[in-house]
N, C-alpha and C. Protein backbone atom coordinates (compact mmCIF):
# COMPACT_ATOMS: atom_id res chain seq x y z
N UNK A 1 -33.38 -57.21 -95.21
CA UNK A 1 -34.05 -58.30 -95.91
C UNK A 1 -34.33 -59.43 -94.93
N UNK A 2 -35.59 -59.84 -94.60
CA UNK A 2 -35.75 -60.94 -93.70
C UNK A 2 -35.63 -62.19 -94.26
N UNK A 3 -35.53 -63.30 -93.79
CA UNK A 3 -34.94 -64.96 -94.05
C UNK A 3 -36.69 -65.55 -94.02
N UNK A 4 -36.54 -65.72 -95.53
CA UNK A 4 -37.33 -66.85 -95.87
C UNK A 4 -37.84 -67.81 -94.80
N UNK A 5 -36.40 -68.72 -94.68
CA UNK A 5 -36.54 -70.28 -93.98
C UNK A 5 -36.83 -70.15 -92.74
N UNK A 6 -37.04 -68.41 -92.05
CA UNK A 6 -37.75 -67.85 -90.54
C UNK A 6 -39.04 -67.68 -90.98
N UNK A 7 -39.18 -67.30 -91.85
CA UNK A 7 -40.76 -66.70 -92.07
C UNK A 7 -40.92 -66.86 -93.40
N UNK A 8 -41.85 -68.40 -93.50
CA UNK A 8 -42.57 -68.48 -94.81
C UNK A 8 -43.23 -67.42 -95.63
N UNK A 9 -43.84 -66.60 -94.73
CA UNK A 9 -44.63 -65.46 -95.50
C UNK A 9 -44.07 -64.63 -96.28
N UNK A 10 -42.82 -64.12 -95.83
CA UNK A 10 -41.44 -63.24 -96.90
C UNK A 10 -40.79 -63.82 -97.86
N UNK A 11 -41.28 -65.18 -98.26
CA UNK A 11 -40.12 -65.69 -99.15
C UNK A 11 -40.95 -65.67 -100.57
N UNK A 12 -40.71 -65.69 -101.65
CA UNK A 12 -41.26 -65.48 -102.86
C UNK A 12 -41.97 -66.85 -103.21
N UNK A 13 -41.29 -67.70 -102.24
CA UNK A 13 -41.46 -68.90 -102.35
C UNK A 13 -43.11 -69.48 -102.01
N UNK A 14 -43.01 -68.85 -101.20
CA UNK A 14 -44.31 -69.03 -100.21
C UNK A 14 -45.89 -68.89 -100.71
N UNK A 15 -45.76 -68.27 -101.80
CA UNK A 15 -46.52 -68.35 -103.10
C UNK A 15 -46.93 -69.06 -103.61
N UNK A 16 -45.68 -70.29 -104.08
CA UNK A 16 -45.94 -70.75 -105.14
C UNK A 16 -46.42 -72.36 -104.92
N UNK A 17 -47.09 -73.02 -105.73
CA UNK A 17 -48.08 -74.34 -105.66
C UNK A 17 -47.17 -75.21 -104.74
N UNK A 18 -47.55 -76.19 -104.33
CA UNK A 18 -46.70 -77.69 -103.77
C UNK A 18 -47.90 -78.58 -103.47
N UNK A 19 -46.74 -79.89 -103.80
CA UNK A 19 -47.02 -80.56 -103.77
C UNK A 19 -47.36 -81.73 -102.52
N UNK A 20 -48.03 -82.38 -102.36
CA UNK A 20 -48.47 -83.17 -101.33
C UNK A 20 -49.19 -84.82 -101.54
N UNK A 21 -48.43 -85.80 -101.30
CA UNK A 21 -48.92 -87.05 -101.22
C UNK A 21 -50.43 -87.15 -100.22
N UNK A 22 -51.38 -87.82 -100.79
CA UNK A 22 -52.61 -88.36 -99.71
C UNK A 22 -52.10 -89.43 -98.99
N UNK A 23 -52.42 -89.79 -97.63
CA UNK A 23 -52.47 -90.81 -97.12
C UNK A 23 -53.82 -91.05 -96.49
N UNK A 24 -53.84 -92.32 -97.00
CA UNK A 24 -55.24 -92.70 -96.06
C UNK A 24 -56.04 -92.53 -97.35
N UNK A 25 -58.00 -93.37 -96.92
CA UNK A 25 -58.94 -93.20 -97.91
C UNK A 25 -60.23 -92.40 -97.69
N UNK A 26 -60.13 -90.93 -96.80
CA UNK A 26 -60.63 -90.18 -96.08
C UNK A 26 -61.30 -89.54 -97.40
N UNK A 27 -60.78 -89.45 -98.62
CA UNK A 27 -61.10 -88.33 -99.66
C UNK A 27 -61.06 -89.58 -101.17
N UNK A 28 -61.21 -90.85 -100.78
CA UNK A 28 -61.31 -91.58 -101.88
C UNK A 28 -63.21 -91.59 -102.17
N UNK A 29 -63.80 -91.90 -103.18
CA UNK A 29 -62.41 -92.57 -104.85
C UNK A 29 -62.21 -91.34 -105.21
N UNK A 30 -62.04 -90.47 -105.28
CA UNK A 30 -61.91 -89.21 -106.00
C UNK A 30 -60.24 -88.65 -106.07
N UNK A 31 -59.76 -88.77 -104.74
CA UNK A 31 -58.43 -89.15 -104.10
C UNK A 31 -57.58 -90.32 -103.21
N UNK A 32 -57.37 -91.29 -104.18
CA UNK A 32 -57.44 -92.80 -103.26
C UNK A 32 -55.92 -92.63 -103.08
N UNK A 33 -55.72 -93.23 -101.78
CA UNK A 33 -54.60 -93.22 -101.00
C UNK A 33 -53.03 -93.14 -102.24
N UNK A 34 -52.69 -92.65 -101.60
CA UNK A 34 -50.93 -92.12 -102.01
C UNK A 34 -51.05 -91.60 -103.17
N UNK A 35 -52.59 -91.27 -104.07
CA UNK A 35 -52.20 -90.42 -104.59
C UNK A 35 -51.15 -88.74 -104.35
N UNK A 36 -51.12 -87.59 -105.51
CA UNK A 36 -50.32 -87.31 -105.25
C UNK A 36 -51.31 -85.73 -105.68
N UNK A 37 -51.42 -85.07 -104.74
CA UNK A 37 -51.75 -83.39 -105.13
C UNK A 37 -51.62 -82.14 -104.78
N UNK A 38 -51.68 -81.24 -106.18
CA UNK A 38 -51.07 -80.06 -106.37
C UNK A 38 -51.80 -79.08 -105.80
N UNK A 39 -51.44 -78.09 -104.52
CA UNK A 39 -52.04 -77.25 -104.05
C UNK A 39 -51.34 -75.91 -104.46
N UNK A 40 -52.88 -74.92 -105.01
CA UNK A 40 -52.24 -73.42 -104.80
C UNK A 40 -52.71 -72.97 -103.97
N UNK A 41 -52.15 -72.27 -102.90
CA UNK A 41 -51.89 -71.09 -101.80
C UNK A 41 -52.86 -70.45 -102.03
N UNK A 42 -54.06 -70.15 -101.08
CA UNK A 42 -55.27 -69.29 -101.34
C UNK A 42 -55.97 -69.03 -99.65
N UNK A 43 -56.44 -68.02 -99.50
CA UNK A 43 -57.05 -67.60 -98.25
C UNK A 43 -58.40 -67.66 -98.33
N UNK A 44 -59.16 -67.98 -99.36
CA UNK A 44 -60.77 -68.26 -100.00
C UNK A 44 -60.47 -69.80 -100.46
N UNK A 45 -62.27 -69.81 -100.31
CA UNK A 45 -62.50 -70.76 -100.95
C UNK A 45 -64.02 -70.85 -101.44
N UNK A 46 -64.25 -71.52 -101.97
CA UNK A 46 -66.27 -71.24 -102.63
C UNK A 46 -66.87 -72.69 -102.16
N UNK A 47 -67.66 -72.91 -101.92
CA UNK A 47 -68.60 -74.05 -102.20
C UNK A 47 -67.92 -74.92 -103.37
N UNK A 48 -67.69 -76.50 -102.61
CA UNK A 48 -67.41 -77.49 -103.95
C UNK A 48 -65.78 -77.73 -103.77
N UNK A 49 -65.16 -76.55 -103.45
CA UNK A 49 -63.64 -76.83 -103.72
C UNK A 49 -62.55 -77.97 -102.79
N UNK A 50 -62.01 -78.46 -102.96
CA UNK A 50 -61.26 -79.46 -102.64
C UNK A 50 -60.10 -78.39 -101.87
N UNK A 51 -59.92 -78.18 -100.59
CA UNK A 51 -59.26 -77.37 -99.82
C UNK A 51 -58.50 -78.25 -98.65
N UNK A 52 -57.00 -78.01 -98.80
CA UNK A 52 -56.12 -77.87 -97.72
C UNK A 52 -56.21 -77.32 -96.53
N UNK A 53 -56.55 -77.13 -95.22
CA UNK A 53 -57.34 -76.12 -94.54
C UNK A 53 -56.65 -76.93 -92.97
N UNK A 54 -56.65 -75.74 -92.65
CA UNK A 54 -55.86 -75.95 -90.60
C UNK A 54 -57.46 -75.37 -89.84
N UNK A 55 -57.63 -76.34 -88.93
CA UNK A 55 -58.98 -76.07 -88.22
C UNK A 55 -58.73 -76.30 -86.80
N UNK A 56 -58.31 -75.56 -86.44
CA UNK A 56 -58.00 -75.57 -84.46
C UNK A 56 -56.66 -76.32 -84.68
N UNK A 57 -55.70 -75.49 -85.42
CA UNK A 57 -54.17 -75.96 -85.28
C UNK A 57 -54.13 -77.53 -85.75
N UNK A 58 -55.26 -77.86 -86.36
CA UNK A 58 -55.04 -79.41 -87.50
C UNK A 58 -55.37 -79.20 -88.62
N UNK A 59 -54.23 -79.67 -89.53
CA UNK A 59 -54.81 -79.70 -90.94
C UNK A 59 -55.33 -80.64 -91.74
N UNK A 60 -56.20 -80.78 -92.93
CA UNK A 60 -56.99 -81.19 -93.35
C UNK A 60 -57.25 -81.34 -94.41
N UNK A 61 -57.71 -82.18 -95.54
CA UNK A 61 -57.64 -82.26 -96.72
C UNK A 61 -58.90 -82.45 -96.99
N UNK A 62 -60.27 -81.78 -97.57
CA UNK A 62 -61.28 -82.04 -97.32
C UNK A 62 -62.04 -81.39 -98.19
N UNK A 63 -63.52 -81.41 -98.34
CA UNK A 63 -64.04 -80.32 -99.50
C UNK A 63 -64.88 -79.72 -98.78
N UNK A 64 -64.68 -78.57 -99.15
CA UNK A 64 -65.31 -77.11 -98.40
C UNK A 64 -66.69 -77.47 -98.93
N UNK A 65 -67.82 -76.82 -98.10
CA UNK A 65 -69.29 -76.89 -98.42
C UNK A 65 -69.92 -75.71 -97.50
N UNK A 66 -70.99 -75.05 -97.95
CA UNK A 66 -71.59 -74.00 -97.62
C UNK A 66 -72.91 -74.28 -97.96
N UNK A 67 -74.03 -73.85 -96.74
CA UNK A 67 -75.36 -74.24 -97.09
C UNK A 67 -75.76 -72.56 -97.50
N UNK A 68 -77.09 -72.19 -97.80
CA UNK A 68 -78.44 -71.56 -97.81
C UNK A 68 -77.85 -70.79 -97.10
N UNK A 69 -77.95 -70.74 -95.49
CA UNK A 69 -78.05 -70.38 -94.42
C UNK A 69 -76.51 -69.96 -94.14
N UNK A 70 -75.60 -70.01 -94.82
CA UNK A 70 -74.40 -69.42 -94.46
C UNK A 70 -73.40 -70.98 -93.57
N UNK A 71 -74.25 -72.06 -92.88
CA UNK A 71 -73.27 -72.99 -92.66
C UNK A 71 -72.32 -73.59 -92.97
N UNK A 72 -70.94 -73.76 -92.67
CA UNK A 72 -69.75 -74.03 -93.24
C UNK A 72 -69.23 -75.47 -92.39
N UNK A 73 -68.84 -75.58 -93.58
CA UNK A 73 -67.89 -77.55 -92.80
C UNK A 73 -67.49 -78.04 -93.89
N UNK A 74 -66.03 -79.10 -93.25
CA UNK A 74 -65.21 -79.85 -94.47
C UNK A 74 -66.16 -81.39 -94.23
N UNK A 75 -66.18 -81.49 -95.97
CA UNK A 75 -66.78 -82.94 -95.73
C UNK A 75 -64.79 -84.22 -96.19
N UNK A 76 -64.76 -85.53 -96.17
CA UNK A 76 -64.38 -86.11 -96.04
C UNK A 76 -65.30 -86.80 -97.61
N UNK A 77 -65.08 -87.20 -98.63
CA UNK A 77 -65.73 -87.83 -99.61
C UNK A 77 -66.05 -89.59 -99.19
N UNK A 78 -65.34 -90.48 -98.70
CA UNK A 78 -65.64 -91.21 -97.84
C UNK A 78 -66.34 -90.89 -96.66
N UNK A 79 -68.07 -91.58 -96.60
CA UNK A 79 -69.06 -91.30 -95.72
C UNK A 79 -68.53 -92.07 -94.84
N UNK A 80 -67.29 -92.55 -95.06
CA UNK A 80 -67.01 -93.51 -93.06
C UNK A 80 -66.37 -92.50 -92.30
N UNK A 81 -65.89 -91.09 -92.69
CA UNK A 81 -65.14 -90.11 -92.08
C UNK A 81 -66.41 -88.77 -91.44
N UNK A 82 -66.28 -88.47 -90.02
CA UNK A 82 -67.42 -87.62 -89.97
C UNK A 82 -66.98 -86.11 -90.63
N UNK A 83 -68.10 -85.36 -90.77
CA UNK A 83 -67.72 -83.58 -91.40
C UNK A 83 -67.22 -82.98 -90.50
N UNK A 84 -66.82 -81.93 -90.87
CA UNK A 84 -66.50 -81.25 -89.61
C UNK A 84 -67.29 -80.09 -89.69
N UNK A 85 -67.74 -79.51 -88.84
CA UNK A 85 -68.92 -78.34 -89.01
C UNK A 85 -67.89 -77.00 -87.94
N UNK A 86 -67.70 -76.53 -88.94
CA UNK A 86 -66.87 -75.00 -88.94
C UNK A 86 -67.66 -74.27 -88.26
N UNK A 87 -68.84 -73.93 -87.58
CA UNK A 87 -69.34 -73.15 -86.55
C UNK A 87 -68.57 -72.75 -85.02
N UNK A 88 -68.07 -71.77 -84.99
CA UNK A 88 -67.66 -71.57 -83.88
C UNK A 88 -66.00 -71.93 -83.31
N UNK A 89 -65.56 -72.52 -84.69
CA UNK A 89 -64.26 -72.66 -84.67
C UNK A 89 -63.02 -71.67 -84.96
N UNK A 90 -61.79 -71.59 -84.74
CA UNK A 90 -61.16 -71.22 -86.21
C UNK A 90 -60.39 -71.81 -86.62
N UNK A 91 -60.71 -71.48 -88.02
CA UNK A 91 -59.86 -72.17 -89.20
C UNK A 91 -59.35 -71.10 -90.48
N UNK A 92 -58.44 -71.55 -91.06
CA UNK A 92 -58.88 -71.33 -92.05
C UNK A 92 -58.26 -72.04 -93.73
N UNK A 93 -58.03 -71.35 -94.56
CA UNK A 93 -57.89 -72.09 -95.73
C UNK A 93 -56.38 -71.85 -96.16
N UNK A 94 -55.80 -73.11 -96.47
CA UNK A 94 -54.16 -72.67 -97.07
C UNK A 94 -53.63 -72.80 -98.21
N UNK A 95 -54.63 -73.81 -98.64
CA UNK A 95 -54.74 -73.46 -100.11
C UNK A 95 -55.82 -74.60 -100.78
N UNK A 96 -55.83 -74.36 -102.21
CA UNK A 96 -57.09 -75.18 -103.00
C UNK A 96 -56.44 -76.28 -103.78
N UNK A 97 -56.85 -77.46 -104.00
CA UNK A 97 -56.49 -78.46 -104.80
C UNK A 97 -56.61 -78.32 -106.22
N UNK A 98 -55.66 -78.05 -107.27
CA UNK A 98 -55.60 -77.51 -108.43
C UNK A 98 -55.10 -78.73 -109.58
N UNK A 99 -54.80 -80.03 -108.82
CA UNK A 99 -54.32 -81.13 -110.01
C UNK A 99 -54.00 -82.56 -109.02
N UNK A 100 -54.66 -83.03 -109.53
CA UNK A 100 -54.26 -84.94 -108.88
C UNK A 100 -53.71 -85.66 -109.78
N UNK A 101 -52.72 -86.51 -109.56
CA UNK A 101 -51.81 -87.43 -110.06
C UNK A 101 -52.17 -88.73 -109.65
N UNK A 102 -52.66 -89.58 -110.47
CA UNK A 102 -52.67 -90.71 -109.64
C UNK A 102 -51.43 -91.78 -110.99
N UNK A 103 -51.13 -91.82 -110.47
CA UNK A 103 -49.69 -93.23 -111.37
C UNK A 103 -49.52 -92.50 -112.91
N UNK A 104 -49.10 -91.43 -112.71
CA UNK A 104 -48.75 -90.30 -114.15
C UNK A 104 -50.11 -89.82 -114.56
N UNK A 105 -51.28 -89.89 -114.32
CA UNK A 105 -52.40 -89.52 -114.48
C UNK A 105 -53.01 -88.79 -113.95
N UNK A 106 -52.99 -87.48 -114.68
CA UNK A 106 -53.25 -86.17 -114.21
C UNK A 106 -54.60 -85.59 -114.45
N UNK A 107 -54.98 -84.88 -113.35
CA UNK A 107 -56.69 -84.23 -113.72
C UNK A 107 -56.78 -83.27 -113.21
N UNK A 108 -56.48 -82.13 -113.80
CA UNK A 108 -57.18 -80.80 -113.27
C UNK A 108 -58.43 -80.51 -112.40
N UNK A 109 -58.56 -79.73 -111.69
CA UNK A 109 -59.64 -78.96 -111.11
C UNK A 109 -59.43 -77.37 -111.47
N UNK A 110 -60.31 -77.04 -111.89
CA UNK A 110 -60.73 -75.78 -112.22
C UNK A 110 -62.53 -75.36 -111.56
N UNK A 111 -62.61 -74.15 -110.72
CA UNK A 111 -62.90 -73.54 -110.03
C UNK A 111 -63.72 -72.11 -110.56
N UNK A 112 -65.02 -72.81 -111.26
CA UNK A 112 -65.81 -71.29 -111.65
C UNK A 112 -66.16 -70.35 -110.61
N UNK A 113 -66.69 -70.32 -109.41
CA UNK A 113 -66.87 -69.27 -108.49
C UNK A 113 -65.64 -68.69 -107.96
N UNK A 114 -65.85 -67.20 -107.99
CA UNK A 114 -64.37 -67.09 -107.40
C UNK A 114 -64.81 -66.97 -105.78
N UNK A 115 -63.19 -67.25 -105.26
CA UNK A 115 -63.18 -67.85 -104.05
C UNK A 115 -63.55 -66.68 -102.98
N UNK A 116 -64.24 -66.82 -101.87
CA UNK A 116 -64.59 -65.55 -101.03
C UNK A 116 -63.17 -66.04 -99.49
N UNK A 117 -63.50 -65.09 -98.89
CA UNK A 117 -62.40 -64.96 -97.97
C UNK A 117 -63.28 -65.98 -96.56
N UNK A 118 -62.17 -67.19 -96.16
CA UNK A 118 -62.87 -68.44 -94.99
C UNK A 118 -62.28 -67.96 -93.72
């Protein structure tokens, strides 16, 4: 039986949603600072979704976007933050934003496309 607390990937744990404070106003108003959100664990993602995501060994809180043409990049919902344009990088996705808390005030995200593999 291998050890969990060595390797996230074996633990049953490793599955399941967590939680994560915002800092900063990179993803406001939608996510204004110290709010508080619920990520599930996912290797996809679709156009639109609010994604957790490691891009050249940094991670990122950002919303996935896909053009026409197959182009991929995280935008930042605050236009003072630049995109990042996923061409030629790697990255990928660790999980999707599934509930925001802001001061006991909770709001789902729910996700009609299902998610393709990033």
């Amino acid at each position: 039986m291998s050890n969990p607390t060595l390797d996230n990937e074996t633990g049953c744990a490793w599955r399941e949603p967590f939680a994560l404070q915002v800092l900063g106003d990179s993803m406001e108003p939608e996510f204004p600072d110290k709010c508080v959100v619920i990520i599930e664990q996912a290797e996809g993602c679709s156009h639109g979704m609010y994604v957790f995501a490691e891009v050249e060994g940094v991670r990122w809180f950002r919303q996935y976007q896909m053009d026409e043409q197959g182009r991929e990049w995280l935008i930042a919902l605050n236009r003072r933050y630049p995109e990042i344009d996923l061409r030629g990088r790697e990255w990928k996705v660790m999980g999707v934003i599934i509930q925001r808390n802001i001061r006991r005030r909770v709001k789902h995200y729910r996700y009609e496309a299902e998610p393709r593999a990033c």
